[in-house]
Structures are given as structure tokens and as C-alpha cells.
Protein backbone atom coordinates (compact mmCIF):
# COMPACT_ATOMS: atom_id res chain seq x y z
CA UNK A 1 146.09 30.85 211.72
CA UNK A 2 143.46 31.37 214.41
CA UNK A 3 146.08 31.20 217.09
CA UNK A 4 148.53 34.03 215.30
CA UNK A 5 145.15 35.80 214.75
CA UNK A 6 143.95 35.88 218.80
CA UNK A 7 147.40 36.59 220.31
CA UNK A 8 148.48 39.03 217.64
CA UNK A 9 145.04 40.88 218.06
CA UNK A 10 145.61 40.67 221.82
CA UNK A 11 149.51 42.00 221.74
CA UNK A 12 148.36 44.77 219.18
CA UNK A 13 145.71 46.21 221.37
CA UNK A 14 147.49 46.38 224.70
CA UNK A 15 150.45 48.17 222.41
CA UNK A 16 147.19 50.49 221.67
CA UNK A 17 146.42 50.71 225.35
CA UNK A 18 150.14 50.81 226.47
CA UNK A 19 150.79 53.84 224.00
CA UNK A 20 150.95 53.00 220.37
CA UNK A 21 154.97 51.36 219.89
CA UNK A 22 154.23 51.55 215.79
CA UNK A 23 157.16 49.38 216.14
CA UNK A 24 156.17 46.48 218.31
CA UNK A 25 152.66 46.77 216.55
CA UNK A 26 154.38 46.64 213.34
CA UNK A 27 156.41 43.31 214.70
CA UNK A 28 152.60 41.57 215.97
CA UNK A 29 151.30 42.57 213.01
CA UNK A 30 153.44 40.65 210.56
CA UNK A 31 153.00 37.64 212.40
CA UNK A 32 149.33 37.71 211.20
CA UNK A 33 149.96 39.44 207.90
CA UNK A 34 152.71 37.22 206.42
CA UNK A 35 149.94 34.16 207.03
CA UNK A 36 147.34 35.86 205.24
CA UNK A 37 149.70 37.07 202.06
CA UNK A 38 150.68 33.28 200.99
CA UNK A 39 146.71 32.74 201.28
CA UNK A 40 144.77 33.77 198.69
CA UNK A 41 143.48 37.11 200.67
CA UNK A 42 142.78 40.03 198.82
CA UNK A 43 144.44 43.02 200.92
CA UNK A 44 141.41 44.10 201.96
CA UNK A 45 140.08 40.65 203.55
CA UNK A 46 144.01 40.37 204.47
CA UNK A 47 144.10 43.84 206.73
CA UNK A 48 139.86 43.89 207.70
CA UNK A 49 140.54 41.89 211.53
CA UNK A 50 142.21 44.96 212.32
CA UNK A 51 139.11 47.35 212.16
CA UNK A 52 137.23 44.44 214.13
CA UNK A 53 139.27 45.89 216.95
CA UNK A 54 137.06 49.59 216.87
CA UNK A 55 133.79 46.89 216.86
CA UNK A 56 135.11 44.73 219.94
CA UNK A 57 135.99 47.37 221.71
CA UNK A 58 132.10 48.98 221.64
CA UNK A 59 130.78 45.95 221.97
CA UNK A 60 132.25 45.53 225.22
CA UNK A 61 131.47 49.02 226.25
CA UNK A 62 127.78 48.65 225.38
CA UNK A 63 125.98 51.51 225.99
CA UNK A 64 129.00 53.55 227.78
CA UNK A 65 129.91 53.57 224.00
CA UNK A 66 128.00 56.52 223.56
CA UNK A 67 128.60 58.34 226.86
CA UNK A 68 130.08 61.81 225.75
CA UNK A 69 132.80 61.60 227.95
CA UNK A 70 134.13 58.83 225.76
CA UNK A 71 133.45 59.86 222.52
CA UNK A 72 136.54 62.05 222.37
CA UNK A 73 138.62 58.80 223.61
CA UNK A 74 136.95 56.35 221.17
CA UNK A 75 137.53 59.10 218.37
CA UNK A 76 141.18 58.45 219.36
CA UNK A 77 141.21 54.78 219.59
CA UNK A 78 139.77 54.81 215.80
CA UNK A 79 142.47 57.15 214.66
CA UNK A 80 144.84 54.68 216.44
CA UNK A 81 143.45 51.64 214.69
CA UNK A 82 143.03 53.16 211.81
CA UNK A 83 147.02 53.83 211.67
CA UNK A 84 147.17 50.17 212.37
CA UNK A 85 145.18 49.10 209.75
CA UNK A 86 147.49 51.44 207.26
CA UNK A 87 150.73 49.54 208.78
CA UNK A 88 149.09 45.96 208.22
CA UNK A 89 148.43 46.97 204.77
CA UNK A 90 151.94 48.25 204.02
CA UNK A 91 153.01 44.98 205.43
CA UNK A 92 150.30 43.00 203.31
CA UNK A 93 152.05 44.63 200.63
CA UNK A 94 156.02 43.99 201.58
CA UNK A 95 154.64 40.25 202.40
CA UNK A 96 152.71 39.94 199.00
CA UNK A 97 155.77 41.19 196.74
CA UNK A 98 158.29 38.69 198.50
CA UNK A 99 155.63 35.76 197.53
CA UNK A 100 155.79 36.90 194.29
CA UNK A 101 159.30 37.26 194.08
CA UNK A 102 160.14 33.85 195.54
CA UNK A 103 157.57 32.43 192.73
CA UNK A 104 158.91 33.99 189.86
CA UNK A 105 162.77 32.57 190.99
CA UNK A 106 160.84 29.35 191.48
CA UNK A 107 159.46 29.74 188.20
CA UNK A 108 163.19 31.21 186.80
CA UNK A 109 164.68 27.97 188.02
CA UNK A 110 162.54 25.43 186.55
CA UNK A 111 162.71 26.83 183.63
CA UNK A 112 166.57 26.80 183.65
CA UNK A 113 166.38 23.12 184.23
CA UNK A 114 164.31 22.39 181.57
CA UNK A 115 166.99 24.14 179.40
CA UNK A 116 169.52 22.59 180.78
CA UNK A 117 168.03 19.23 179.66
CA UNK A 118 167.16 20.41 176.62
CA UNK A 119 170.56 21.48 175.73
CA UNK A 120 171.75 17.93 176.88
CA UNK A 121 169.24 16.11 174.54
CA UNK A 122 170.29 17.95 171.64
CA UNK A 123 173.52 17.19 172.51
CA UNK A 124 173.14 13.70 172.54
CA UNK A 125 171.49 13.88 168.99
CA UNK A 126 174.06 15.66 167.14
């Protein structure tokens, strides 16, 4: 998980820097996002690394953060991850409803087998 996490963070924001590819994004992001829909992640929890992105990226411009030159730039950047974070929640959601869907199969399966049996025992008692 931590691996997906750093090199999916790291692909998604040079796609930010290289010119927002919603695409590509889309494709890094799903590596992260189907990991974090089989845990037990609310969507929230499941889509918040993605805002961590606005944090790094002041963090590492320190006080330059606040330069006014930049704020019309950073201003940008947060729209830009802020589209991100919409995308990783649409695929949150996509990833969480095929998890459910394979489970209730699962769940449509077993219980076909236990009716198969039970048709076969009260065959055997008649």
C-alpha cells in the first residue's frame, strides 16, 4: 500500500505539473484507490492523500508560499487538486460498487450450494 501510495502520488503530481492528462491521472489514481476500496476506508479517509498534495507542496515552498506572485499559481494548483480529489472519489465509488457486487455473487453462490445440497438431502429421504 505505501509503495502504490508514494509512486502514485509522485506520477499524479508531475501529470499536475506536466498539464493535468485527467486521463493518465485518472489511470495513477486507481492504482491507489482500488487498494483503499477493499479496505475498510470510508471515502473520505479513501480520497484525503490527495489534498495532502496542496499541504506538501507549501510546505516545501515555505515562506515563498505566501509571495503574491504565487498566490494566483497556488490558487490554480488547488483547483487542480481539487479536480483530482473529485476523480479519486468517483473512482472510490466505481471501485466500492464492484466490491460489493463481487460479494453479493459470492454470497449468491453459496447460497445456491447450500440449496443444492439441500435439495439432494431431501432427496435422499423421500
Amino acid at each position: 500500500m505505501g509503495h502504490a501510495l508514494r509512486v502514485g502520488t509522485a506520477a499524479i503530481f508531475d501529470s499536475v505539473l506536466d498539464g493535468m492528462d485527467p486521463e493518465k491521472i485518472c489511470r495513477d489514481l486507481t492504482d491507489i484507490i482500488k487498494i483503499r476500496a477493499v479496505q475498510d476506508f470510508s471515502p473520505s479517509e479513501a480520497v484525503s492523500f490527495v489534498f495532502l498534495l496542496k499541504k506538501a507542496v507549501r510546505g516545501e515552498l515555505g515562506e515563498e508560499a505566501g509571495a503574491p506572485g504565487l498566490s494566483a499559481e497556488l490558487a490554480e494548483f488547488d483547483a487542480e487538486v481539487d479536480q483530482i480529489a473529485l476523480f479519486a472519489f468517483d473512482i472510490f465509488v466505481r471501485c466500492r460498487e464492484q466490491v460489493y457486487a463481487l460479494r453479493v455473487n459470492e454470497a449468491n453462490r453459496s447460497v445456491a450450494g447450500v440449496m443444492k445440497r439441500l435439495d439432494r438431502v431431501a432427496g435422499d429421504e423421500r
